[in-house]
Protein backbone atom coordinates (compact mmCIF):
# COMPACT_ATOMS: atom_id res chain seq x y z
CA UNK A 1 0.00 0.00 0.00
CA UNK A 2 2.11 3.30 -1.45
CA UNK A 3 1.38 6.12 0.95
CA UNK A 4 3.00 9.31 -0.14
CA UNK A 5 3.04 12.37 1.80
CA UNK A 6 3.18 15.67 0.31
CA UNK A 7 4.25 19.28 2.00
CA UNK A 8 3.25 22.46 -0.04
CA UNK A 9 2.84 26.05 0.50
CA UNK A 10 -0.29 27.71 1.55
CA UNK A 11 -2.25 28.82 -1.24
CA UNK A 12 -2.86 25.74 -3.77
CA UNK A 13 -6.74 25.80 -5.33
CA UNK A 14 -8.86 22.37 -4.12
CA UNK A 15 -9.03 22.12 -7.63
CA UNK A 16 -5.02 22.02 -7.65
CA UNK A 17 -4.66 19.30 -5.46
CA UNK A 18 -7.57 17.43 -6.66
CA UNK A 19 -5.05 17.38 -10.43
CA UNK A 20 -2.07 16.60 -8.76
CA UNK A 21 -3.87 13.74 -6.58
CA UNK A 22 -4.88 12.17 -9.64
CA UNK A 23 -1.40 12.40 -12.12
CA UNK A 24 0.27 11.33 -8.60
CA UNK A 25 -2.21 8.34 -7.93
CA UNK A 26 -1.62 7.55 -12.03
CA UNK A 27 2.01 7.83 -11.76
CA UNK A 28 2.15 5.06 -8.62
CA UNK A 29 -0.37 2.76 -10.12
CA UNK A 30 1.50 2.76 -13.85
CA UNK A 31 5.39 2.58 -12.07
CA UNK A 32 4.12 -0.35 -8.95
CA UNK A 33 1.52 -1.86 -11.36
CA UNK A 34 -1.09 -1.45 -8.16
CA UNK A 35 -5.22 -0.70 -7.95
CA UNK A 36 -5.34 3.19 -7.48
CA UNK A 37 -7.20 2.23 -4.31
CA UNK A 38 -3.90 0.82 -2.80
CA UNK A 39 -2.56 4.29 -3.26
CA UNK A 40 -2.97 7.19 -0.13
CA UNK A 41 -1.97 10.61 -0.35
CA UNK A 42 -1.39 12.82 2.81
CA UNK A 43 -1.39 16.70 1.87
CA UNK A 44 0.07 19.02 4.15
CA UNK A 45 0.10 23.09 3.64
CA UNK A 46 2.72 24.80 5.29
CA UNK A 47 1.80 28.46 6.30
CA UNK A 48 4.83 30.61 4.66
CA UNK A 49 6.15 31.96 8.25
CA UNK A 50 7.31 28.17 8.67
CA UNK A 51 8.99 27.56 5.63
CA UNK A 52 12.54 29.20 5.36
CA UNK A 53 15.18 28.93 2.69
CA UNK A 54 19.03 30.59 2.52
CA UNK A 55 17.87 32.01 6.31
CA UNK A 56 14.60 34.11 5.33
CA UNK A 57 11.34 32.87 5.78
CA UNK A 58 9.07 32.67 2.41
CA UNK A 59 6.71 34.98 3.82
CA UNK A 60 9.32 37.95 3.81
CA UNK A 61 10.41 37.50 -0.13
CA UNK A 62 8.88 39.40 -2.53
């Protein structure tokens, strides 16, 4: 049973994930050669004051 988690940004659509849920679960069930209902996906947004990259936090870039 593939479980993959997944950590984005704040501000992807429903409709977003809902895509990228699909080409993921599609992706896993052509590589593994399993039922799409073997495949989970765990979606986590990250609020931008607790993501930080080359010491500033995302929320402070332009």
């Amino acid at each position: 049973m593939p479980t993959v988690q997944i950590e984005l940004l704040t501000g992807r659509t429903v409709e977003q994930k809902r895509e990228m849920a699909a080409k993921v679960t599609e992706a896993i069930v052509t590589s593994l050669n399993c039922p799409k209902e073997a495949v989970s996906i765990i979606i986590r947004d990250m609020p931008l004051e607790n993501y930080a990259n080359a010491g500033v936090l995302r929320i402070d870039k332009k």
